[in-house]
Every structure is written in C-alpha cells, then in structure tokens.
Protein backbone atom coordinates (compact mmCIF):
# COMPACT_ATOMS: atom_id res chain seq x y z
CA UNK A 1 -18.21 -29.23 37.88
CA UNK A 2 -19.19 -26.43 35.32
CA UNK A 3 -17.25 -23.68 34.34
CA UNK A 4 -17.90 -20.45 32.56
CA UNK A 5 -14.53 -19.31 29.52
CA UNK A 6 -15.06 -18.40 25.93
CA UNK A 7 -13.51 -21.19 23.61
CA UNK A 8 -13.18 -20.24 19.69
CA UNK A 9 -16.23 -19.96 17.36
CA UNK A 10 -17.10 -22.95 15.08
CA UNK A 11 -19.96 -25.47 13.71
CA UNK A 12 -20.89 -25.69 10.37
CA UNK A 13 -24.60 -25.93 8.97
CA UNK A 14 -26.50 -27.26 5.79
CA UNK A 15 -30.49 -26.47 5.65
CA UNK A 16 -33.03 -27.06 2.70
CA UNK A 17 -33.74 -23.35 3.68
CA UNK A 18 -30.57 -22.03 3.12
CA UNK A 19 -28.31 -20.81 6.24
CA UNK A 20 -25.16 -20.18 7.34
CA UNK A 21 -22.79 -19.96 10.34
CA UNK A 22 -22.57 -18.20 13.67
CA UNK A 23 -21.55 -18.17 17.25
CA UNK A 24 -24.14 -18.71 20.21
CA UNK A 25 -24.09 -17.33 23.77
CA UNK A 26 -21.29 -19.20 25.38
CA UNK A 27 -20.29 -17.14 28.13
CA UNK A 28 -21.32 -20.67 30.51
CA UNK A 29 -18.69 -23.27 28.90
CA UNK A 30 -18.72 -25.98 31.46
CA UNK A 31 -15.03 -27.11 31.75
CA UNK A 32 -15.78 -30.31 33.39
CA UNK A 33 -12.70 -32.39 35.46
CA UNK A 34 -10.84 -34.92 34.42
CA UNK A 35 -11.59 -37.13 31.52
CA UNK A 36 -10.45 -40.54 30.87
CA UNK A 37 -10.03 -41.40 27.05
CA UNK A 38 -8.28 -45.00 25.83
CA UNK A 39 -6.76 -46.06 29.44
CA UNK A 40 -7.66 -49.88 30.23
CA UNK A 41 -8.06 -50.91 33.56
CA UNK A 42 -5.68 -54.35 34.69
CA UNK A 43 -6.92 -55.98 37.61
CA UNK A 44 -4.11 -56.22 40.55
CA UNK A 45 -3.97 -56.92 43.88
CA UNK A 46 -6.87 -55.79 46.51
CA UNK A 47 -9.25 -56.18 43.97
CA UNK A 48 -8.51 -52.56 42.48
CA UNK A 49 -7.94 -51.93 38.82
CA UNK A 50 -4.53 -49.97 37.71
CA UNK A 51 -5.39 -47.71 34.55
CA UNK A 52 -2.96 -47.06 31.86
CA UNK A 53 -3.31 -43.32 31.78
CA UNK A 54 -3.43 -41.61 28.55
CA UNK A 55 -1.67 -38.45 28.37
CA UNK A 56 -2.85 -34.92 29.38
CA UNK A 57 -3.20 -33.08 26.56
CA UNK A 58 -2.92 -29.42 26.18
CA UNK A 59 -7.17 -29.59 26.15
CA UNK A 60 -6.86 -31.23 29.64
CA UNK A 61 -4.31 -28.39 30.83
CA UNK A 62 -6.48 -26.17 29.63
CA UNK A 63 -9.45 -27.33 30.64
CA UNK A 64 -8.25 -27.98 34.20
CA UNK A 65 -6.64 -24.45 34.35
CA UNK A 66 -10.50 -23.02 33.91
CA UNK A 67 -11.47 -24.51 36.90
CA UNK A 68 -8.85 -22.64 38.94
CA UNK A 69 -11.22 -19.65 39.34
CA UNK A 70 -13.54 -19.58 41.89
CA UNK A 71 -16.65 -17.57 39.76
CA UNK A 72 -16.99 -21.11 38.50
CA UNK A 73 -17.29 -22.51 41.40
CA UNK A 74 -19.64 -19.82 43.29
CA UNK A 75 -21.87 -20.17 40.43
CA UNK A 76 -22.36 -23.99 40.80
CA UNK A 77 -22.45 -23.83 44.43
CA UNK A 78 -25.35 -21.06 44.60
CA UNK A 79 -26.99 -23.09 42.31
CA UNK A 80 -29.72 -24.40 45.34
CA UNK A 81 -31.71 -27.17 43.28
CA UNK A 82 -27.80 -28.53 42.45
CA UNK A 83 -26.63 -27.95 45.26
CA UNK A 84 -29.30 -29.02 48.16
CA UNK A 85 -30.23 -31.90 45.90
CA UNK A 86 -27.06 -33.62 46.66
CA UNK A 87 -27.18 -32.70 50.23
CA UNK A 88 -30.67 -34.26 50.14
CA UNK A 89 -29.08 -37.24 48.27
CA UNK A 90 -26.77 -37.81 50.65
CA UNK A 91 -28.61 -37.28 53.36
CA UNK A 92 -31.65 -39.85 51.94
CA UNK A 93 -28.14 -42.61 51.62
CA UNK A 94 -25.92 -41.80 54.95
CA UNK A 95 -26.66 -45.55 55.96
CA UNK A 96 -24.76 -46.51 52.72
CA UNK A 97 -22.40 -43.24 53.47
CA UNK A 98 -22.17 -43.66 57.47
CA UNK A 99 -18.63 -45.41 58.32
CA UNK A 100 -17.68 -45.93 54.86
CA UNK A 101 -14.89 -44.98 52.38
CA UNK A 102 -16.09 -42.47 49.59
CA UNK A 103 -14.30 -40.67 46.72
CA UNK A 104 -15.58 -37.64 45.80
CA UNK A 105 -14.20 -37.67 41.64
CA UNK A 106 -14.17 -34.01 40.44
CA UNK A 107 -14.18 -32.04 43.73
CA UNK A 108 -13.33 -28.88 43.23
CA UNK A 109 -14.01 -26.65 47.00
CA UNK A 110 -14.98 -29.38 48.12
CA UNK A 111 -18.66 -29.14 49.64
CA UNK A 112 -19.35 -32.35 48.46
CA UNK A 113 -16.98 -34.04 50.58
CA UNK A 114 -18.01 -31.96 53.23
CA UNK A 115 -21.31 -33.56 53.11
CA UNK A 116 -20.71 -36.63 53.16
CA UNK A 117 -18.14 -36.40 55.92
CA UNK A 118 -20.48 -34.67 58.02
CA UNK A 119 -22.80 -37.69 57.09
CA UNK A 120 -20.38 -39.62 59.10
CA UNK A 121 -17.98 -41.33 56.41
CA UNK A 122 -14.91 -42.84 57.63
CA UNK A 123 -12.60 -41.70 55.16
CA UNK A 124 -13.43 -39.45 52.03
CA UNK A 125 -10.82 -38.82 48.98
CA UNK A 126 -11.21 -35.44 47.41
CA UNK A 127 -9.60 -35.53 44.10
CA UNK A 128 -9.50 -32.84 41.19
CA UNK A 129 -7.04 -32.24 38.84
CA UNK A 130 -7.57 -28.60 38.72
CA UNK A 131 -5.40 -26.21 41.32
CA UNK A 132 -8.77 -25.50 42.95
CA UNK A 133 -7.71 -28.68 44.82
CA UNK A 134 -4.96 -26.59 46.98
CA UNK A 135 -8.04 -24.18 47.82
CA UNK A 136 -10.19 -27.60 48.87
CA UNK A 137 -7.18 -28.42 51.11
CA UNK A 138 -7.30 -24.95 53.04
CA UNK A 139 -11.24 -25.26 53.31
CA UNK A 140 -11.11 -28.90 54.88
CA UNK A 141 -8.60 -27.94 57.47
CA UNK A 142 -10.82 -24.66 58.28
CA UNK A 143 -13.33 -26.97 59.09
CA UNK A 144 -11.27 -29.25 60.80
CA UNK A 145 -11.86 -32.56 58.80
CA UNK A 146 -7.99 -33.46 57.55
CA UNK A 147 -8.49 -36.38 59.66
CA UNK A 148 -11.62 -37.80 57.54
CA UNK A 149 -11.05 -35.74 53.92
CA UNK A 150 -7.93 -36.25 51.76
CA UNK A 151 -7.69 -34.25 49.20
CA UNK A 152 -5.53 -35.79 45.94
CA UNK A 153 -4.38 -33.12 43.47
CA UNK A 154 -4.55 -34.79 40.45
CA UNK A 155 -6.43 -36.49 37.42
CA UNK A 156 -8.48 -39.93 38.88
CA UNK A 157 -6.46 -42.25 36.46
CA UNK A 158 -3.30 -40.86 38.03
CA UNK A 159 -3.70 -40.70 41.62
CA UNK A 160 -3.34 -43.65 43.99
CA UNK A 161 -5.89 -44.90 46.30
CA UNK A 162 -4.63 -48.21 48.35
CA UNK A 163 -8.13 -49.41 48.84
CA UNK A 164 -11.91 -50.46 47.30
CA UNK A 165 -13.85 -47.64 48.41
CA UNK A 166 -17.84 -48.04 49.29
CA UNK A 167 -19.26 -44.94 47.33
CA UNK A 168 -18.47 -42.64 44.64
CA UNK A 169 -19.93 -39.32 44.38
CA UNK A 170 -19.71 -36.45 41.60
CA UNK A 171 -21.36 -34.08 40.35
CA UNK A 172 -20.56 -34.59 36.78
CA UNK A 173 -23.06 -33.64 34.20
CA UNK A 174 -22.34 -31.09 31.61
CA UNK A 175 -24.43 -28.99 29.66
CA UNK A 176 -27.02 -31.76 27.75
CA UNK A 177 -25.33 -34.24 30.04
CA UNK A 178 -22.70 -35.55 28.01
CA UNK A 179 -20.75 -32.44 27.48
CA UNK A 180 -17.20 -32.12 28.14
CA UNK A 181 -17.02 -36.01 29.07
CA UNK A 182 -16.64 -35.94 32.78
CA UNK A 183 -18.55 -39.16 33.40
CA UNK A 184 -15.55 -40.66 31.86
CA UNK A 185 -13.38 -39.50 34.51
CA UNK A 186 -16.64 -41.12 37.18
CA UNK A 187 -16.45 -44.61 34.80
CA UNK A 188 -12.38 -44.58 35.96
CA UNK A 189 -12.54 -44.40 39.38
CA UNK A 190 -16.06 -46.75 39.28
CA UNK A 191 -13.86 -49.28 37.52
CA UNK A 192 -10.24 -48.68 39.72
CA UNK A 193 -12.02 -48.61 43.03
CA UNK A 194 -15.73 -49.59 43.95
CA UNK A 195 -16.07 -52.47 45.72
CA UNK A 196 -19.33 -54.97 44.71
CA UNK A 197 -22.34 -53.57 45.48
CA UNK A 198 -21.10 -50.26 46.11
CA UNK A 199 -23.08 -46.76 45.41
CA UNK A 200 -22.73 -44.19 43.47
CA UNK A 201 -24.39 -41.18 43.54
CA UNK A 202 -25.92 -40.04 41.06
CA UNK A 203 -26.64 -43.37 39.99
CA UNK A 204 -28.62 -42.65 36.52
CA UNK A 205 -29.44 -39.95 33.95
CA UNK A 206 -31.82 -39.56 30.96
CA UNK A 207 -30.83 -36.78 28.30
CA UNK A 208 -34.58 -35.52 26.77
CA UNK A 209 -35.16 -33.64 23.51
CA UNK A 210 -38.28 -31.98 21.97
CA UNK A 211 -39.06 -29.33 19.41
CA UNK A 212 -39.54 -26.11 20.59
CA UNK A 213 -41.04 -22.87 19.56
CA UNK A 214 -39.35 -19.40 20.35
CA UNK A 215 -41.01 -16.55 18.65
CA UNK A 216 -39.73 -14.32 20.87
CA UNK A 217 -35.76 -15.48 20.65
CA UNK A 218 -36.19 -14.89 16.85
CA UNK A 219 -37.66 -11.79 17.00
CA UNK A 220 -34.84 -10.52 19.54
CA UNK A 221 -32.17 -11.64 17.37
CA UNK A 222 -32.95 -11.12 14.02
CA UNK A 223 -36.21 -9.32 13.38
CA UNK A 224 -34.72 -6.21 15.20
CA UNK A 225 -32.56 -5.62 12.41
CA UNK A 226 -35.72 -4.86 9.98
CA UNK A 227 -35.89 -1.43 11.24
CA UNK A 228 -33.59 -0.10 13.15
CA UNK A 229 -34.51 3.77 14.77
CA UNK A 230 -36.70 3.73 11.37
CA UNK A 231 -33.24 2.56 9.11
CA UNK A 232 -33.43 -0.28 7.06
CA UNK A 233 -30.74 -2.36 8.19
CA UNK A 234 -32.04 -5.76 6.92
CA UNK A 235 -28.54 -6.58 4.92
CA UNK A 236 -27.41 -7.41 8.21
CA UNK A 237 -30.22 -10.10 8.68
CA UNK A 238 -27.82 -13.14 7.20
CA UNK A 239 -24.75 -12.57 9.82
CA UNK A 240 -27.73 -11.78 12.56
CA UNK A 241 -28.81 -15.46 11.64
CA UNK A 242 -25.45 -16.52 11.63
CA UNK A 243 -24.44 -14.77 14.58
CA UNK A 244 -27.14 -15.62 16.87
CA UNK A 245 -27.93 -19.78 15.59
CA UNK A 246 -25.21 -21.58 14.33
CA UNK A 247 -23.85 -23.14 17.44
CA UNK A 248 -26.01 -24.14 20.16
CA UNK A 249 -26.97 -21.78 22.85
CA UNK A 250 -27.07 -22.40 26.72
CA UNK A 251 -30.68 -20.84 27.67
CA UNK A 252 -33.90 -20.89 29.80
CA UNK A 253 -37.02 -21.76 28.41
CA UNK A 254 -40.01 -22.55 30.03
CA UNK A 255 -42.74 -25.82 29.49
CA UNK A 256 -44.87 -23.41 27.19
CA UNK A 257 -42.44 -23.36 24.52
CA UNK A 258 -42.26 -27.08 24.30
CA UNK A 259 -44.07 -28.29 21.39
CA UNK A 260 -44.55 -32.11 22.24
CA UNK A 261 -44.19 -34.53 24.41
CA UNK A 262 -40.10 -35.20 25.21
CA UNK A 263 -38.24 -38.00 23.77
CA UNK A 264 -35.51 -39.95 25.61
CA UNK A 265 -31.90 -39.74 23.31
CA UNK A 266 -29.91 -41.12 26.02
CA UNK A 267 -30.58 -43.49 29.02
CA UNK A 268 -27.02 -43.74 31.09
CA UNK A 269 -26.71 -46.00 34.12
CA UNK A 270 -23.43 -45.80 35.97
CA UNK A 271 -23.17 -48.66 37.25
CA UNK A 272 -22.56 -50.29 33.62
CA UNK A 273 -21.75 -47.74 31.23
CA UNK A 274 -18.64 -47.78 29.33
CA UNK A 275 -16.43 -45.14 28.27
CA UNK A 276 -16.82 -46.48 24.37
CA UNK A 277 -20.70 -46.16 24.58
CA UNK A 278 -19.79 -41.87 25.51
CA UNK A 279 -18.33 -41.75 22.03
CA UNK A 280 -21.47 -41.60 20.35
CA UNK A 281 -25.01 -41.33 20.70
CA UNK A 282 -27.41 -42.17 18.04
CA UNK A 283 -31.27 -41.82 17.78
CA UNK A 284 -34.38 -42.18 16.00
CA UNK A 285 -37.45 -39.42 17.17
CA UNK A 286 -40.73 -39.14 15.95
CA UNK A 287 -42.99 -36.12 17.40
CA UNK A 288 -46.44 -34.77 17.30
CA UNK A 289 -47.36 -31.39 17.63
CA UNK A 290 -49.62 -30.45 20.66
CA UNK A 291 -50.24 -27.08 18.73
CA UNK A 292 -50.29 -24.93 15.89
CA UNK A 293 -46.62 -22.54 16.44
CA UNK A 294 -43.59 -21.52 14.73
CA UNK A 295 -40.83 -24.32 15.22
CA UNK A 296 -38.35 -22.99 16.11
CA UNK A 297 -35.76 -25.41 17.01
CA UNK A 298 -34.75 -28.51 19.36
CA UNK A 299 -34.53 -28.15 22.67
CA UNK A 300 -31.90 -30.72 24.99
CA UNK A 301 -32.11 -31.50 28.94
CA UNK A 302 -31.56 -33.90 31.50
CA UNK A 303 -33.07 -35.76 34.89
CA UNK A 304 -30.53 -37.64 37.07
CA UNK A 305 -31.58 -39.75 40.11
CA UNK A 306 -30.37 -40.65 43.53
CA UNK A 307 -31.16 -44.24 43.59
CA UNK A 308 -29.27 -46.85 46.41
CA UNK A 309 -26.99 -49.71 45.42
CA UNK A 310 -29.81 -52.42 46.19
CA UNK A 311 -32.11 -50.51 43.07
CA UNK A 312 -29.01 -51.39 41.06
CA UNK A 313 -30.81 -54.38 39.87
CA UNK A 314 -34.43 -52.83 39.42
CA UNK A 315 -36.49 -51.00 36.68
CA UNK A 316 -35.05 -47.51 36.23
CA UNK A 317 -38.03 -45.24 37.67
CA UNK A 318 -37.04 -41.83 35.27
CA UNK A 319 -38.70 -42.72 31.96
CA UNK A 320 -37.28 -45.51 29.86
CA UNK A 321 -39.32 -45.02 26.52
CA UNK A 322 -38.24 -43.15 23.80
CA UNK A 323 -41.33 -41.23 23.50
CA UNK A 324 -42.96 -39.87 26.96
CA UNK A 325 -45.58 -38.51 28.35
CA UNK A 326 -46.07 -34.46 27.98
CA UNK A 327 -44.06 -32.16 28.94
CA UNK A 328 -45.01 -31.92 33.14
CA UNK A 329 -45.32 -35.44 33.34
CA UNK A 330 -42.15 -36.90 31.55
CA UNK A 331 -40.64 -38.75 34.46
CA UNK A 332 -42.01 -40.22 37.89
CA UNK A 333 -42.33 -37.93 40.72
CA UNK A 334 -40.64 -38.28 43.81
CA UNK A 335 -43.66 -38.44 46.31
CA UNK A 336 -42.73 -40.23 49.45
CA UNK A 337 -39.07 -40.23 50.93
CA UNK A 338 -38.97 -44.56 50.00
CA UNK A 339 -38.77 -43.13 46.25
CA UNK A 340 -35.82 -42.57 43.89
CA UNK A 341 -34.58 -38.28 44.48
CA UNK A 342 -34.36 -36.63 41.17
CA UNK A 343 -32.48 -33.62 40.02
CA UNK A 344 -34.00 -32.27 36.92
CA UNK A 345 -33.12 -29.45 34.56
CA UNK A 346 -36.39 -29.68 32.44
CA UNK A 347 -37.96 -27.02 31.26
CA UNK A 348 -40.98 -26.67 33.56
CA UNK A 349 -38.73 -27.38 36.67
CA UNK A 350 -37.44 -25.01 39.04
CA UNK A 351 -34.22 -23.64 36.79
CA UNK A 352 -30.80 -24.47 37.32
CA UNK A 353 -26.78 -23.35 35.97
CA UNK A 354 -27.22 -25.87 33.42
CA UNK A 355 -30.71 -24.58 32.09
CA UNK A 356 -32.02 -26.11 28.66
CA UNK A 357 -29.29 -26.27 25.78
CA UNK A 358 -31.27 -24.87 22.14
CA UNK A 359 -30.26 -25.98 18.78
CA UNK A 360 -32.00 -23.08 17.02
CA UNK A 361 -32.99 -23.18 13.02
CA UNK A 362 -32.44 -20.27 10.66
CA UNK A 363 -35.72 -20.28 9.14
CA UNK A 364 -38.60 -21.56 11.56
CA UNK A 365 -40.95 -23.61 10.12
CA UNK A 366 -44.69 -23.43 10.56
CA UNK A 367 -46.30 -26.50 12.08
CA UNK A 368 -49.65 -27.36 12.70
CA UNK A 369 -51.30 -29.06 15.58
CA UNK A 370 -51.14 -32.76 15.01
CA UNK A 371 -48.28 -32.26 12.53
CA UNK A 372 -45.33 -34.87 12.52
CA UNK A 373 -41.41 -34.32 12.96
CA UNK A 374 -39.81 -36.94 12.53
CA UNK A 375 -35.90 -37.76 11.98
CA UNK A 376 -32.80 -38.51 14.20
CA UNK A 377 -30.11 -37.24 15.98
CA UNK A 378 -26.01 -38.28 16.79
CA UNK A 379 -24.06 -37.03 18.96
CA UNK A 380 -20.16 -37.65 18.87
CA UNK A 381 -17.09 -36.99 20.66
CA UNK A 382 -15.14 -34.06 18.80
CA UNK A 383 -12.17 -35.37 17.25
CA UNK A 384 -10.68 -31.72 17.94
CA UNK A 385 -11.33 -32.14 21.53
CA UNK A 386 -13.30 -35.31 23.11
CA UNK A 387 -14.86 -32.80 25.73
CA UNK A 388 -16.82 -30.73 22.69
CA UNK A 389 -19.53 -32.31 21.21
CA UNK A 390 -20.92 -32.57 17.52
CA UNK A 391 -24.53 -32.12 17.05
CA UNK A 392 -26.05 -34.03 13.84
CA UNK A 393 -29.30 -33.44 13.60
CA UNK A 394 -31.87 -34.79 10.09
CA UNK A 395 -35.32 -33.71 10.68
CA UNK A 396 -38.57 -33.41 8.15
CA UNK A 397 -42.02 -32.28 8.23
CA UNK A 398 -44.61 -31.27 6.45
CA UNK A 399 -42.42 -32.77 3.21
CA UNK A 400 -39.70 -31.25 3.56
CA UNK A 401 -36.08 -32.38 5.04
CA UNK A 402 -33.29 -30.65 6.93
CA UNK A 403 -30.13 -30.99 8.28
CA UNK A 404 -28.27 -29.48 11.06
CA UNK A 405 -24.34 -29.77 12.01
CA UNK A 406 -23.71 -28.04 14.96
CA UNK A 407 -20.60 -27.82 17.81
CA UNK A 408 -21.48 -27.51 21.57
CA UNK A 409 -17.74 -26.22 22.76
C-alpha cells in the first residue's frame, strides 16, 4: 500500500556540470507495510517455515503509524487502473481462488480480501501491521464476512498462521517498484506459508528506465526566476536548481517526452526472488536517441502481471531484454482473456498513484537524434532506512561523463 507524509530532505549530487542539492515534490511518500530484513525461515512441522523476526525498528513504527490514516488509503483505492486491475486479476484466477486459503500480506481496509472472498475463497487472512487493521476488522463484519476474512494485526513475520495457504495476494509495489521494500514482507509469507504450486498474485514485475526530455519542467522551475514581474532575480537560480532536482520527484509524464526506447533495470519474479537480491540492483544501459531534444533526465516505471501458478514454469511474457522495443510497444499486450493481465504505470498508459518517478539533471544536455547514452545505474537499500532507496546513476554522451547520487525517501 502507498502512503502520502513528508520525510526529511537529503541526497547528495556530483555532475561534470556543476550542481548542487535540493528537495523534490514528495508530498506522495509511499509508506509501504511490513518489511522483512535478516529473519531466516526454519522449516517445522506442516510444512510451514517459522521466521526469526528481526526487530521493529523505530522506521517500522513509523512507517506503520503512516498508514493509520485513511487519505492514504482513499487515494490508492480510487486509483481505478490499481484498483479494478486486481479485481480483474482475481476475477481472471477465482478457479485457483474458489475454495482455497489466501493471505492477503499488507491489507490495509481490506478490499482486497473482499475480493477474493467474494470470489468464493474458503478462508482469507488479512494481515497489516498498521492500526488500519482494526478499521479492516469493522469493514469485514459490515459486510458480513468474519466467517471467511481474519484479519491479523500485525507484521507477517510475527503473526501465526496454522496452515499452508493456496494464494498470496498484495498489492506491494512502491514508487519505481522497489521502494520502501514491501515485497520483502510478500517474500516472508511466500516462504512461511505457500504450499507447492501455489499462486501469487501479482506474480512478476519489470522496473523500465529511459532518458527523458522535459523542457517544460525546467522552464517551470528554474527559468521563471530570470525575470521575475521584470526583476532580475537570477541569484536565486542555484537553490531553484537545488530546490527543485536533487532528489527524485514523483510525476506524470507522458510517451512524448520519452527519448528512446525503455530499458529493463530489474526483472523480479516472485515465485523465486530472495530478499538478498532487494538489496541491490545493478545495471548496464545503452540508449539511442529517437530525436533531436534537451535531455533532461531519467525517467523510472514499472509493468506487473497477473500470471497463474501453471505459467510459473514458462517464458515471462512482459519484456525480458534489457533494451526494448519503443516506447508504446515495450511489453506484450494483453489481447485475448487466455493472456497474462498487466498493470502498467508507463508513461503512455492510462496514469496511475504511482505515476513515473524522474531523476532530473541540473544542466540538460543537448542530444541529437541518433546520439548515444550510455552508462549504468545501482540501486541500494539505504543503510539509514532499508525502505529509502539510493539512486547511483554514471551516464555519458556526446564525450562527456556524469554522475548522479540521489535518495528516493
């Protein structure tokens, strides 16, 4: 689940062009529900796992405290592609849902539960650590369902389920996926609970960058300062740049302002990913330009699919290759009901909550169709907090090199 709370200002920067520091627009910080960091799972009887929980940490208290208000859960609820995609989803996979036991990791009000007990599960555990969970309790009594929905107020490595369950369902993803590490908390109750050959739902995501051009973002921010009701107020221009770039930024763009074709950083299946793998991302990108603009920046997003437990085996159908095909046609299309469902935040895609997450330059730089950007990328769990993420980014072009440090918190 997202969540929308200022956190304190930070990132750091180093540029060939010079630079400095700033804040970004983070009025959407996604507080996402329980994490699981350094707790190994011990096989016992039943076939379940018991996890040695790590400790809560004042991040975790804090971070479960923001998801006590409900604006954060109104906002990802009226989100309709989120939102009616996973009723689709679970819709598309009630013969895997129908009559079975599903947990439901990161609940919050607990509409996904809903769905799936109205999809006929036997038995479906709610559980969320935040005290939005006492809220889910009220909701599934109001709709008369305490018989089929228990809802566990706690964090997934702490509360106690006494059997394998069939599915898992959550809606997980953070802003550029991995932010705020809530697929750790989906990789926990994957490992404590699903029985062989079980679903879960969303069963696989690909994180997608490109470089982007944004005249218009610069000229907002910065070139406004230039003249100001006819006063020269360009001393301001450094903090502007500051101000407005340093840290990433949570915004809309649209498939115009993507310079080339998308590449894939990350490729996550959940039926076999490991918490250690979340740590950090690394990788290598080489673009072309499809036109002569101003770049501007990088630009982050993310497809998940819906696939069923018997595709667990099969090629993934969202793009596989680092480098894809142009921005439009990136990943396979859903076109007949048989096919994968796919819930995409890209750029050219119906917009959601989590919309496309910019890395923006100080300086742009002027490319030229054809021209290559090459360089690479890492992403890292913040040793402040694992749910913040650092942004490394070394880029070049046209002969000359950059780098970028950046904080998405």
């Amino acid at each position: 689940m997202e969540g929308r709370s200022r956190s304190p200002t930070g990132g750091s920067y180093s540029n060939g062009d010079g630079g400095g520091g700033g804040t970004t627009q983070r009025d959407h910080f996604r507080s996402r529900k329980s994490y699981q960091r350094g707790g190994r799972p011990r096989r016992v009887s039943g076939g379940q796992y018991e996890i040695e929980a790590p400790p809560c940490t004042d991040y975790d208290k804090a971070y479960f405290q923001s998801y006590s208000h409900v604006g954060i859960h109104e906002e990802m609820i009226k989100d309709r592609v989120r939102t009616e995609t996973y009723k689709t989803a679970i819709l598309q996979h009630q013969s895997h849902i129908e009559g079975k036991v599903v947990v439901d990791v990161g609940c919050g009000t607990g509409i996904l539960s809903i769905f799936c007990a109205q999809a006929g599960a036997k038995r479906v555990y709610a559980v969320d650590a935040s005290e939005i969970a006492l809220q889910a309790m009220e909701v599934v009594k109001a709709n008369n369902l305490s018989d089929k929905i228990i809802v566990l107020h706690g964090r997934v490595e702490d509360v106690q389920i006494d059997e394998e369950v069939d599915v898992i369902i959550s809606e997980w993803m953070g802003y550029m996926l991995l932010y705020e590490s809530m697929l750790g908390s989906v990789i926990v109750a994957r490992d404590r609970w699903l029985r062989p050959g079980g679903l879960i739902l969303p069963s696989n995501a690909v994180l997608y960058m490109a470089p982007v051009t944004h005249p218009d973002r610069y000229a907002e921010s910065i070139d406004f300062w230039r003249n100001v009701y006819g006063i020269d107020m360009s001393p301001i221009l450094p903090l502007a740049k500051q101000c407005a770039f340093e840290e990433p930024s949570v915004e809309t763009i649209s498939g115009e302002n993507v310079l080339t074709w998308p590449h894939v950083v990350k490729h996550v299946d959940c039926y076999t990913i490991t918490i250690k793998e979340l740590e950090s991302v690394t990788t290598s990108f080489k673009f072309q330009s499809m036109m002569r603009a101003p770049f501007n920046g990088f630009a982050f997003w993310f497809d998940v699919e819906f696939s069923g437990p018997a595709n667990n085996d099969a090629p993934f159908s969202l793009e596989e290759s680092t480098q894809t095909k142009p921005s439009g046609s990136h990943r396979r299309k859903r076109t007949n009901p048989d096919e994968a469902l796919v819930l995409s935040t890209a750029p050219e895609d119906p917009p959601t909550h989590w919309q496309q997450t910019m890395v923006y330059f100080y300086e742009p730089i002027d490319i030229e169709q054809d021209q290559v950007i090459d360089g690479s990328v890492t992403l890292t769990q913040s040793k402040e907090n694992a749910r913040f993420m650092n942004i490394h980014l070394e880029y070049a072009s046209g002969g000359r090199s950059f780098v970028k440090e950046c904080v998405l918190r």
